[in-house]
Protein backbone atom coordinates (compact mmCIF):
# COMPACT_ATOMS: atom_id res chain seq x y z
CA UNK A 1 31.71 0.75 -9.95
CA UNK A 2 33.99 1.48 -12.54
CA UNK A 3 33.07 -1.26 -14.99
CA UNK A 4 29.35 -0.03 -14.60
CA UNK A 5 30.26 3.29 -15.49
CA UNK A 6 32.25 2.17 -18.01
CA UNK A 7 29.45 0.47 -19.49
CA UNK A 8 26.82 3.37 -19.06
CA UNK A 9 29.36 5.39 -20.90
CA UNK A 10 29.81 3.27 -23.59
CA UNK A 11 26.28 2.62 -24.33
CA UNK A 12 25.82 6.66 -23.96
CA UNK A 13 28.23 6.87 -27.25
CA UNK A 14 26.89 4.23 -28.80
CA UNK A 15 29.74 2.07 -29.16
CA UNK A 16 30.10 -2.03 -29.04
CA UNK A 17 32.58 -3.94 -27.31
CA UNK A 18 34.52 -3.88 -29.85
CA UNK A 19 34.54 -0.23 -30.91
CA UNK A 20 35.72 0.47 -27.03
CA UNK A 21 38.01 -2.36 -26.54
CA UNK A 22 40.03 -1.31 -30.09
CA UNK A 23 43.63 -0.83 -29.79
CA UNK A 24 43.06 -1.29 -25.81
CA UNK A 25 42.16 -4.42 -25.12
CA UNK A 26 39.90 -7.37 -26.31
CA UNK A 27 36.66 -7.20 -26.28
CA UNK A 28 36.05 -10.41 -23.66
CA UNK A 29 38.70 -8.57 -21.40
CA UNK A 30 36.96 -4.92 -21.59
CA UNK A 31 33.27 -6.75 -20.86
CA UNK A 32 34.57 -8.75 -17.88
CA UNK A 33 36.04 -4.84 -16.49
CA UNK A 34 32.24 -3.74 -17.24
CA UNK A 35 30.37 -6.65 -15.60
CA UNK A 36 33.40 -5.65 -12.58
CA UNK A 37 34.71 -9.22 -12.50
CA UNK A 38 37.88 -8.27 -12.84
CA UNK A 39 40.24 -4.96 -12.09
CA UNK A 40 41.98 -3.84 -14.87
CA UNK A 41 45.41 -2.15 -14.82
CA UNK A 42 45.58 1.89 -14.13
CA UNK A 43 46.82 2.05 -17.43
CA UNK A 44 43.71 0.22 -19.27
CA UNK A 45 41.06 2.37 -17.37
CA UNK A 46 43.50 6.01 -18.57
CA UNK A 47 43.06 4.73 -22.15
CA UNK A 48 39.26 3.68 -21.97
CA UNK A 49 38.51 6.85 -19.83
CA UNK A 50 40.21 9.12 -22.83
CA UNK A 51 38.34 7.03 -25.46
CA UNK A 52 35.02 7.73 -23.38
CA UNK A 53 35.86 11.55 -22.08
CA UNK A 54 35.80 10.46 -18.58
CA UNK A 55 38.60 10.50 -15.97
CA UNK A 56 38.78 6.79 -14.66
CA UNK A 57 42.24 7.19 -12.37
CA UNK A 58 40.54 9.60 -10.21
CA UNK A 59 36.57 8.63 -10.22
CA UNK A 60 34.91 10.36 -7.25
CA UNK A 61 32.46 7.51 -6.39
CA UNK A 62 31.06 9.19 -3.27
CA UNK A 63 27.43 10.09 -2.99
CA UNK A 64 27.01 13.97 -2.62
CA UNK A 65 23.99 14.84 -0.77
CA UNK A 66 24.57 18.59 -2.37
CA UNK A 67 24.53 17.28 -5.69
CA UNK A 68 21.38 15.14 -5.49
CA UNK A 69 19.26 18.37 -3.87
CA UNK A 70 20.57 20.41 -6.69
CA UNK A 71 19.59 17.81 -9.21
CA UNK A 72 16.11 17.86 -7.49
CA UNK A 73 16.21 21.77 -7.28
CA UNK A 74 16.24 21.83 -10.86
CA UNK A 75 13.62 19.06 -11.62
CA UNK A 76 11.22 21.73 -9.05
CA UNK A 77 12.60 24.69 -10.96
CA UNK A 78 11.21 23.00 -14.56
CA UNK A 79 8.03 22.14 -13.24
CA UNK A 80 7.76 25.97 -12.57
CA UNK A 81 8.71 26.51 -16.09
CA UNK A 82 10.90 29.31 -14.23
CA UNK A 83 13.40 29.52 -17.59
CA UNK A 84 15.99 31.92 -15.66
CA UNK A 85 16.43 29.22 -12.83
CA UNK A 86 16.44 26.07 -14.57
CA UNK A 87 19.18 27.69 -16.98
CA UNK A 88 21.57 28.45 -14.23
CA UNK A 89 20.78 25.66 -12.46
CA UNK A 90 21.55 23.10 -15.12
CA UNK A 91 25.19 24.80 -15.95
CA UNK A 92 25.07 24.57 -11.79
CA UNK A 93 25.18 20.65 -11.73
CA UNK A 94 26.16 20.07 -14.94
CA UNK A 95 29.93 21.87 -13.56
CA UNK A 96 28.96 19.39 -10.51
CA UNK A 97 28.57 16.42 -12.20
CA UNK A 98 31.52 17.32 -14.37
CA UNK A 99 34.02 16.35 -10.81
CA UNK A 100 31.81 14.01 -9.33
CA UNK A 101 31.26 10.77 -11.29
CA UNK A 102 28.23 8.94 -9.23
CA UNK A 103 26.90 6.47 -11.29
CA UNK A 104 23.77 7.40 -9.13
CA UNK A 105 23.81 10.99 -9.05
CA UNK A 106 24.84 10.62 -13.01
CA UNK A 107 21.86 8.52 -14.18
CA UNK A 108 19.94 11.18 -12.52
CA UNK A 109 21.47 13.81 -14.02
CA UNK A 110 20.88 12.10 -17.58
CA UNK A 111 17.02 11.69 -16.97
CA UNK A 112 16.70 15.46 -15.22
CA UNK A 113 18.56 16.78 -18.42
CA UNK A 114 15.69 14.97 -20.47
CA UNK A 115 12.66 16.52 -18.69
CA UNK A 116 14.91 19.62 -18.76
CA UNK A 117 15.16 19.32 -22.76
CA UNK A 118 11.34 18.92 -23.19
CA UNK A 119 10.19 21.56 -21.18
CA UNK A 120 12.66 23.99 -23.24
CA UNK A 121 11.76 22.89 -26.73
CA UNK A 122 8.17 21.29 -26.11
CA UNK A 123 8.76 18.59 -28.62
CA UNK A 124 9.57 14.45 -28.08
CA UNK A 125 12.79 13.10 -27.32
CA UNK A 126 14.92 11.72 -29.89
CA UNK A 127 15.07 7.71 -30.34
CA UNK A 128 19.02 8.35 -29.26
CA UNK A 129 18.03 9.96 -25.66
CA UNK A 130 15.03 7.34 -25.04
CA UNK A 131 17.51 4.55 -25.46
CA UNK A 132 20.08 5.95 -22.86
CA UNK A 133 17.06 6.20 -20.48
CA UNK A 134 16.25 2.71 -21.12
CA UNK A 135 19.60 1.22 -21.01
CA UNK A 136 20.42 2.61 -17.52
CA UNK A 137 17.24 1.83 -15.53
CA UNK A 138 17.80 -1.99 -14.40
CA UNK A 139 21.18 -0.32 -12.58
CA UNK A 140 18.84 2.66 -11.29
CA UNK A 141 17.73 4.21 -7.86
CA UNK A 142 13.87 4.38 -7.25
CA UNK A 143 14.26 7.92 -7.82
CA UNK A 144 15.45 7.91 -11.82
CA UNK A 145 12.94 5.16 -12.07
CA UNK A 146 10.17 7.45 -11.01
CA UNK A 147 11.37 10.54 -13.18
CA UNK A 148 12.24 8.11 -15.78
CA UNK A 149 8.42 7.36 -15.65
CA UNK A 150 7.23 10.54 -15.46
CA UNK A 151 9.84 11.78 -18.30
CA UNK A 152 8.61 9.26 -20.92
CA UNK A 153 4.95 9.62 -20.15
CA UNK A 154 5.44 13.58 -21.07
CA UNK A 155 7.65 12.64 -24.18
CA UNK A 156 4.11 10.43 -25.06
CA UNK A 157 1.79 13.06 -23.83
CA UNK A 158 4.14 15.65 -26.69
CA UNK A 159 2.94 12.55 -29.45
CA UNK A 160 -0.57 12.48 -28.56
CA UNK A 161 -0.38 9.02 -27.70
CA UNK A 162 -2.08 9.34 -24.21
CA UNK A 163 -2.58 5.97 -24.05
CA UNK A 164 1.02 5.48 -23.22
CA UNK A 165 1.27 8.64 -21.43
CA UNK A 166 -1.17 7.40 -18.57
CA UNK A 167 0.29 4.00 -18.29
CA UNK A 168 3.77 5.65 -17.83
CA UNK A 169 2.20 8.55 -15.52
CA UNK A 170 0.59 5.42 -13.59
CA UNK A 171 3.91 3.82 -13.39
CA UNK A 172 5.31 7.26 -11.78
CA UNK A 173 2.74 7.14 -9.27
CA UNK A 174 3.37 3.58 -8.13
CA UNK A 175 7.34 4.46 -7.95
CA UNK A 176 6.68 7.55 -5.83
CA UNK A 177 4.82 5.85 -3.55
CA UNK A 178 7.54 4.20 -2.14
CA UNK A 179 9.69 7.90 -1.78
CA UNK A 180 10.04 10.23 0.32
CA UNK A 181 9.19 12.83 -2.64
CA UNK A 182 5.60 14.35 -3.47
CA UNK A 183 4.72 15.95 -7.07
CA UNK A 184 1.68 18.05 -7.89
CA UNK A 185 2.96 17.58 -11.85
CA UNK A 186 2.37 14.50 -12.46
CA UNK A 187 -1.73 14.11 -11.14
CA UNK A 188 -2.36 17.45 -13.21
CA UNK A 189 -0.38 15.25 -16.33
CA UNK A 190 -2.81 12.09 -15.54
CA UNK A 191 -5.90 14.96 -15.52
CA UNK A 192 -4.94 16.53 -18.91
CA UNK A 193 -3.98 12.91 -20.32
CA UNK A 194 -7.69 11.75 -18.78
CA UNK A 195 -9.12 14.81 -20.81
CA UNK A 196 -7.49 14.49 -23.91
CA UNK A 197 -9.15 10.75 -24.28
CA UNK A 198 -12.47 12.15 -23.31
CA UNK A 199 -12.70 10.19 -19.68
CA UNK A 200 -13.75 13.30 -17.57
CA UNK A 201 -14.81 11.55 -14.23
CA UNK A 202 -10.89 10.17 -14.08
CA UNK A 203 -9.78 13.52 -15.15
CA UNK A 204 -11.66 15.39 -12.69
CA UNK A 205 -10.66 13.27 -10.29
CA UNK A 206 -6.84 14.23 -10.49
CA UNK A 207 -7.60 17.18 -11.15
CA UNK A 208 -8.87 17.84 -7.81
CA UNK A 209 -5.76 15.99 -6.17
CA UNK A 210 -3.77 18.74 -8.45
CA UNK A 211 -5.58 21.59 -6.77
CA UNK A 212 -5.26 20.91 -3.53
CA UNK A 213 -1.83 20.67 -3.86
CA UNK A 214 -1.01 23.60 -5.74
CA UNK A 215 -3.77 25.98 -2.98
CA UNK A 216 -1.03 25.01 -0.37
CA UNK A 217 1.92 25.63 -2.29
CA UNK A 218 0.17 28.99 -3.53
CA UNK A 219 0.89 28.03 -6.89
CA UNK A 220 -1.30 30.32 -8.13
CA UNK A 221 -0.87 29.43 -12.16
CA UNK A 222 -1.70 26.12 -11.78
CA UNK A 223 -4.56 26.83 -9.63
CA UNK A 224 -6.00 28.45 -12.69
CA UNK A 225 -4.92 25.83 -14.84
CA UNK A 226 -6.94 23.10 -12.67
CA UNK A 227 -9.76 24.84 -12.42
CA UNK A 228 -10.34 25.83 -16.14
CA UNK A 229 -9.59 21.49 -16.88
CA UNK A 230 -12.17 21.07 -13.75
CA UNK A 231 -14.65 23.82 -15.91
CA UNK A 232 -13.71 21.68 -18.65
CA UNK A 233 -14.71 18.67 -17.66
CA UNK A 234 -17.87 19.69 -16.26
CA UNK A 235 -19.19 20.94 -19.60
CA UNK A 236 -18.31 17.84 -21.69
CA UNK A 237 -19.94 15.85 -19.07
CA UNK A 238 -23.30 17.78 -19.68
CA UNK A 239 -23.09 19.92 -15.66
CA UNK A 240 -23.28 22.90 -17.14
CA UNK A 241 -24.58 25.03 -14.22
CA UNK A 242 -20.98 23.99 -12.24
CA UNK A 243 -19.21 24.76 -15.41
CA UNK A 244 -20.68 28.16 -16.21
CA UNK A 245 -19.71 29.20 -12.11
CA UNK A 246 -16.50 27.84 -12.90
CA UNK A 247 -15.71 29.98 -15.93
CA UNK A 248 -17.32 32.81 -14.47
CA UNK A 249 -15.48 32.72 -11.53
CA UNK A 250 -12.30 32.22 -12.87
CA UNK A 251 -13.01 35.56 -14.76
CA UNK A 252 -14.58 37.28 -11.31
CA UNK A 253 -11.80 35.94 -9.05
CA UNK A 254 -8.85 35.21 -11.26
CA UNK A 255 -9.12 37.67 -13.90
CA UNK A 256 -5.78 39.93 -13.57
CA UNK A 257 -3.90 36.41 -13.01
CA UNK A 258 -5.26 35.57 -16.26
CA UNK A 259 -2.92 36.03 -19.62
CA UNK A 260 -4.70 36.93 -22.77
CA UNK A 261 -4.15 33.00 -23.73
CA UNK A 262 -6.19 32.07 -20.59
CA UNK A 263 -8.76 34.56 -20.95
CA UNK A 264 -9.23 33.58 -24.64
CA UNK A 265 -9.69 29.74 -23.69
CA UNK A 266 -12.26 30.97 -20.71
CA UNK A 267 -14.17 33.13 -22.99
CA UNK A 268 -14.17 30.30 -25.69
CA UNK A 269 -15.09 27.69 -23.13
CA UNK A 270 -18.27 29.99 -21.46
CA UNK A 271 -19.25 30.09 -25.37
CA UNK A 272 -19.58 26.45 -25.77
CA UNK A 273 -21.26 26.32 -22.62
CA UNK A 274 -23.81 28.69 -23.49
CA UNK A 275 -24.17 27.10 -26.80
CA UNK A 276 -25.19 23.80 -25.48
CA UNK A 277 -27.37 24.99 -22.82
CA UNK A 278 -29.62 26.98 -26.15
CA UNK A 279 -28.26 30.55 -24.84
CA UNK A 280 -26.73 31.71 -28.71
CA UNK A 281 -27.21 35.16 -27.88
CA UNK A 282 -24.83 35.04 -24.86
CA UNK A 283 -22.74 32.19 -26.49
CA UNK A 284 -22.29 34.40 -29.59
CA UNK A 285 -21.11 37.33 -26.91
CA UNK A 286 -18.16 35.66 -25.24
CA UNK A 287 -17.46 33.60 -28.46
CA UNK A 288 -16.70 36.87 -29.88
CA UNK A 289 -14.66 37.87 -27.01
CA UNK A 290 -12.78 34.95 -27.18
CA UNK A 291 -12.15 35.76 -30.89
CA UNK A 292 -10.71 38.79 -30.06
CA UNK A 293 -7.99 37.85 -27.31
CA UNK A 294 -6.98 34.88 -29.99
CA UNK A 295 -6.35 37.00 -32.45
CA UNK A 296 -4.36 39.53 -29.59
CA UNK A 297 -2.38 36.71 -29.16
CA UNK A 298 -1.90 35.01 -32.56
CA UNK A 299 -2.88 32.09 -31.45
CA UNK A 300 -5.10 29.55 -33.30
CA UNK A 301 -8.61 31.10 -33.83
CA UNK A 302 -10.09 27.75 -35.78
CA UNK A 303 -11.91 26.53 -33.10
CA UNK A 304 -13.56 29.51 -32.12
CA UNK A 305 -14.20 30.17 -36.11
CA UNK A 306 -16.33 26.62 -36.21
CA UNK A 307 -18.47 27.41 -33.12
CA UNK A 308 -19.14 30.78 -34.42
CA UNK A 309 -20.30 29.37 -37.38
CA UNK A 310 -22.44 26.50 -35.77
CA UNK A 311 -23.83 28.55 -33.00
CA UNK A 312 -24.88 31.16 -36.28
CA UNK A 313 -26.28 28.47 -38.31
CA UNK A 314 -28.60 26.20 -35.35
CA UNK A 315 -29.18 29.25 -32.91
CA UNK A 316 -29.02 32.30 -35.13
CA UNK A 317 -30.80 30.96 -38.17
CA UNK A 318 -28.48 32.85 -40.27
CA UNK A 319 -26.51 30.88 -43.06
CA UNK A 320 -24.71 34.49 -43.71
CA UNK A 321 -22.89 34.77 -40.38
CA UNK A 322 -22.20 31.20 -40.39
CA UNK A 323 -20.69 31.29 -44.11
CA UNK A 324 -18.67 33.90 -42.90
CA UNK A 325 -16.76 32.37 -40.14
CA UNK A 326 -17.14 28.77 -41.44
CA UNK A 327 -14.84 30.37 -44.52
CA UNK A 328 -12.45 32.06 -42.73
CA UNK A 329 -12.18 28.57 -40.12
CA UNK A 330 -11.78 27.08 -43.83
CA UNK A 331 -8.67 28.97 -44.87
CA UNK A 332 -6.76 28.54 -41.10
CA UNK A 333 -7.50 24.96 -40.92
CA UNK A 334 -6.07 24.82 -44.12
CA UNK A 335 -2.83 26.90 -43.54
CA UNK A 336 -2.13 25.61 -40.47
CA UNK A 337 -3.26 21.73 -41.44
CA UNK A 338 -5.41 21.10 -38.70
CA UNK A 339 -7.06 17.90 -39.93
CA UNK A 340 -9.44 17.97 -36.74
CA UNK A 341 -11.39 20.93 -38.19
CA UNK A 342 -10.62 20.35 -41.76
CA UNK A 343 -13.08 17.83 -41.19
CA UNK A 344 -15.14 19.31 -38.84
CA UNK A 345 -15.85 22.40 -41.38
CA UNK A 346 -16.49 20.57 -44.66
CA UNK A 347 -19.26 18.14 -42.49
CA UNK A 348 -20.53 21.74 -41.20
CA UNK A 349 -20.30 22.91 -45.08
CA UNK A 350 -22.11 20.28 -45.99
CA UNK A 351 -24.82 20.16 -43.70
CA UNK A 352 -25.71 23.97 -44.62
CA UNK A 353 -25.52 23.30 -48.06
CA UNK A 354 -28.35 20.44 -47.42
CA UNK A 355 -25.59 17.91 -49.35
CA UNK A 356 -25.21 14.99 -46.60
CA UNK A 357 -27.01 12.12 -48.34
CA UNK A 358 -24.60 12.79 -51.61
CA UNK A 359 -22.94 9.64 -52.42
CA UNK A 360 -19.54 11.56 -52.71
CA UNK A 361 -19.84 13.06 -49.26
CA UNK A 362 -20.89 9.67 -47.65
CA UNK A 363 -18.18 8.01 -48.96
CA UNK A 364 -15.43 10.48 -47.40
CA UNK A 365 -17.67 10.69 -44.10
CA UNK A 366 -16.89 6.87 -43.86
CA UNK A 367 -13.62 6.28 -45.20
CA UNK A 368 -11.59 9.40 -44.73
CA UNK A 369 -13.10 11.56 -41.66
CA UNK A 370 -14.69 9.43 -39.36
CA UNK A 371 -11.28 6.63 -39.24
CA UNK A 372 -8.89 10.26 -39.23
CA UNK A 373 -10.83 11.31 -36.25
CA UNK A 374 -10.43 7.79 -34.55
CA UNK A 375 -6.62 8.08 -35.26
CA UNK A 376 -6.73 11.22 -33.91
CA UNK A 377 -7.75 9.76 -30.64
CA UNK A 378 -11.33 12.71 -30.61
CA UNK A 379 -13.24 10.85 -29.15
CA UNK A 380 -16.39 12.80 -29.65
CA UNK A 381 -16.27 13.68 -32.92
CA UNK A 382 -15.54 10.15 -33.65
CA UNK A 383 -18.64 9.52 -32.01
CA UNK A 384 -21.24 12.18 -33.55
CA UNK A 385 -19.89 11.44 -37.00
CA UNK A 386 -21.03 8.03 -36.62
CA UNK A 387 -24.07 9.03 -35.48
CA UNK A 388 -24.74 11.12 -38.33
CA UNK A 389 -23.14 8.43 -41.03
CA UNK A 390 -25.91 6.14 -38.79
CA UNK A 391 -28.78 8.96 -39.46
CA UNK A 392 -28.03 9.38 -43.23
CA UNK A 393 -28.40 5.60 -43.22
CA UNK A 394 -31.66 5.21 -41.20
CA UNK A 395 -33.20 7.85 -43.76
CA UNK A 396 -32.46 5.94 -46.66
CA UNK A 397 -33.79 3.32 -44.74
CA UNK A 398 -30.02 1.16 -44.69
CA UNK A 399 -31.44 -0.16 -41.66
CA UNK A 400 -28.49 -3.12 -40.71
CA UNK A 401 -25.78 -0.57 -41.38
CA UNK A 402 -27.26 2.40 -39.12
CA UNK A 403 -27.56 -0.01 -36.36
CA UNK A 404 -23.75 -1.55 -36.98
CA UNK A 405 -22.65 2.61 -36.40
CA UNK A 406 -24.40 3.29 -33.31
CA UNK A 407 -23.17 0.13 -31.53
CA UNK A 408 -19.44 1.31 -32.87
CA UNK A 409 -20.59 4.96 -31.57
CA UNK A 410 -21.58 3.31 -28.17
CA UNK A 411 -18.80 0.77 -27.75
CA UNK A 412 -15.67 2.85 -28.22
CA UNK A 413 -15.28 4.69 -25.05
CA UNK A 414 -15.47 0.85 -23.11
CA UNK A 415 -12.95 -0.16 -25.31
CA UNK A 416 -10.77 2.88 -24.87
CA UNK A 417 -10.88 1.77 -20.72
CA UNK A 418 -10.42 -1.86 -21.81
CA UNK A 419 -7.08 -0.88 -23.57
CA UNK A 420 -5.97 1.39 -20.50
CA UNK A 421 -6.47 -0.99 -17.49
């Protein structure tokens, strides 16, 4: 046990053979101590445990049941995003783990701390912290590998690359299977991953697991939060009856719950819904609403800004209104370098100003916007802007081409499943 911890150590500080074994021992000597083929001399494991930080000549190697629930207490504590208790409780087993070297309990400390560390700073782990992770999970209980899992899936879901996120999410599920443990996280993770790639049936569907998890552990935030992705969902796949109830319930039922964040993406969301079902008055009325809690916030108001401007241009029939919003969406997008509506806005721009079939504006349709928004992993707008690249085609009668773009348009969400399963 020694030699693995050793090793684990070692690794942690990023130091070879070598680098440890210097004016200790040899190299060959030091890597038969970490593979435990041999015991080395009290003496040996004093001066490797200085050179490492780590007391050798008195290792607790015991499993501590009270260590591993506080480890677990914390993991439940940053799901809750409850700051005050997952503070205290990581100086709480960080002292613990500071007596108690567990190569067991440690390894679980180490992936706890990284799920800790994304939760406070919302941004991906450093190539440093995903290599510990790695280098420790052949030598790891069933329990690191499933928050290992979980961990690295959110560290993808932080890059956008939900592609990897799901597999890794997948990967979680499969683990806990097999443990005594349940987590409501990590089928709300798979429903927002699901969503983010545009597959709303898969979404929904762990969405719904979500929910019924968090109704009986009266988690009343992420209640809301499921049923606004469920709301979600239910628009993009075209039910817009079920997603107008949903938004309008969440509003009836849910609304003092509700932080000005939340009610902003409701009011938003019961726009769009509007929008597409041909209601622009009522679409313009909660857009506007929606606008107004953004702005309360600070938050992002770009999106909002665009379907202003759309739902003023095809359901208002006024170009005013919708140059209006379209140029302030213009200069946010542009502060803020949100390529998404960058794009989104100049094809909008365009299609007011009657300039689609320019040869200047095809050319950056095709070689700049629609690729970015494939990159980008949107699927829809990926989609539509092929569709209209195919249109402008057809009417300038570039018959092989338009037909090449809607087979693309029509293909890509298969091949997104083909690259997931």
């Amino acid at each position: 046990m020694k030699g693995q911890l050793i090793k684990q150590h070692r690794k942690y500080r990023d130091l070879t053979l070598e680098e440890l074994a210097s004016g200790i021992c040899s190299a060959s000597y030091l890597s038969k101590i970490e593979h435990n083929t041999i015991n080395a001399s009290d003496e040996i494991y004093r001066l490797l445990g200085e050179k490492l930080n780590i007391k050798l000549d008195n290792l607790n190697e015991e499993f501590d049941d009270n260590i591993y629930e506080q480890l677990f207490h914390w993991h439940e504590a940053i799901k809750f995003k409850d700051t005050e208790l997952m503070d205290k409780l990581y100086r709480t087993c960080k002292s613990s783990l500071a007596k108690n070297h567990n190569i067991e309990l440690a390894n679980l400390y180490k992936v706890i701390l990284s799920r800790y560390k994304l939760a406070a700073k919302s941004k991906p782990l450093s190539k440093k912290t995903l290599k510990e992770l790695h280098d420790v999970f052949s030598q790891s209980s069933q329990e690191y590998r499933f928050l290992y899992y979980k961990t690295i899936g959110l560290h993808y879901f932080l890059l956008a690359d939900y592609k990897n996120a799901i597999k890794h999410f997948h990967s979680a599920d499969e683990v806990l299977e097999q443990l005594p443990l349940s987590d409501h996280e990590l089928y709300y993770h798979l429903a927002l991953s699901y969503n983010r790639l545009r597959m709303y049936v898969e979404s929904n569907y762990y969405a719904e697991i979500a929910l019924d998890s968090y109704q009986n552990s009266l988690n009343y935030q992420r209640v809301t939060d499921c049923h606004i992705l469920l709301a979600i969902n239910f628009n993009c796949l075209e039910v817009y009856h079920v997603a107008e109830r949903l938004f309008l319930k969440l509003l009836r039922v849910s609304k003092n719950q509700l932080n000005l964040t939340e009610q902003g993406k409701v009011y938003h969301n019961l726009g769009c819904v509007n929008y597409n079902q041909g209601k622009y008055e009522q679409a313009l009325d909660y857009l506007q609403e929606a606008l107004d809690f953004k702005k309360k916030q600070g938050i992002s108001t770009v999106s909002t800004l665009f379907l202003l401007a759309e739902t003023h241009y095809y359901g208002n029939n006024s170009e005013e209104s919708a140059w209006e919003y379209l140029s302030l969406g213009e200069a946010e997008a542009l502060q803020s370098n949100d390529l998404k509506y960058i794009h989104k806005l100049f094809v909008l721009k365009h299609i007011i100003l009657h300039t689609t079939h320019k040869p200047s504006f095809i050319e950056k349709l095709e070689k700049k916007i629609i690729p970015d928004f494939r990159e980008l992993n949107e699927y829809e707008d990926y989609k539509e802007h092929l569709e209209l690249l195919g249109e402008i085609y057809y009417e300038k009668r570039m018959y092989k081409k338009c037909s090449m773009l809607f087979i693309e348009a029509n293909r890509y969400k298969t091949a997104q499943k083909k690259d997931l399963y």
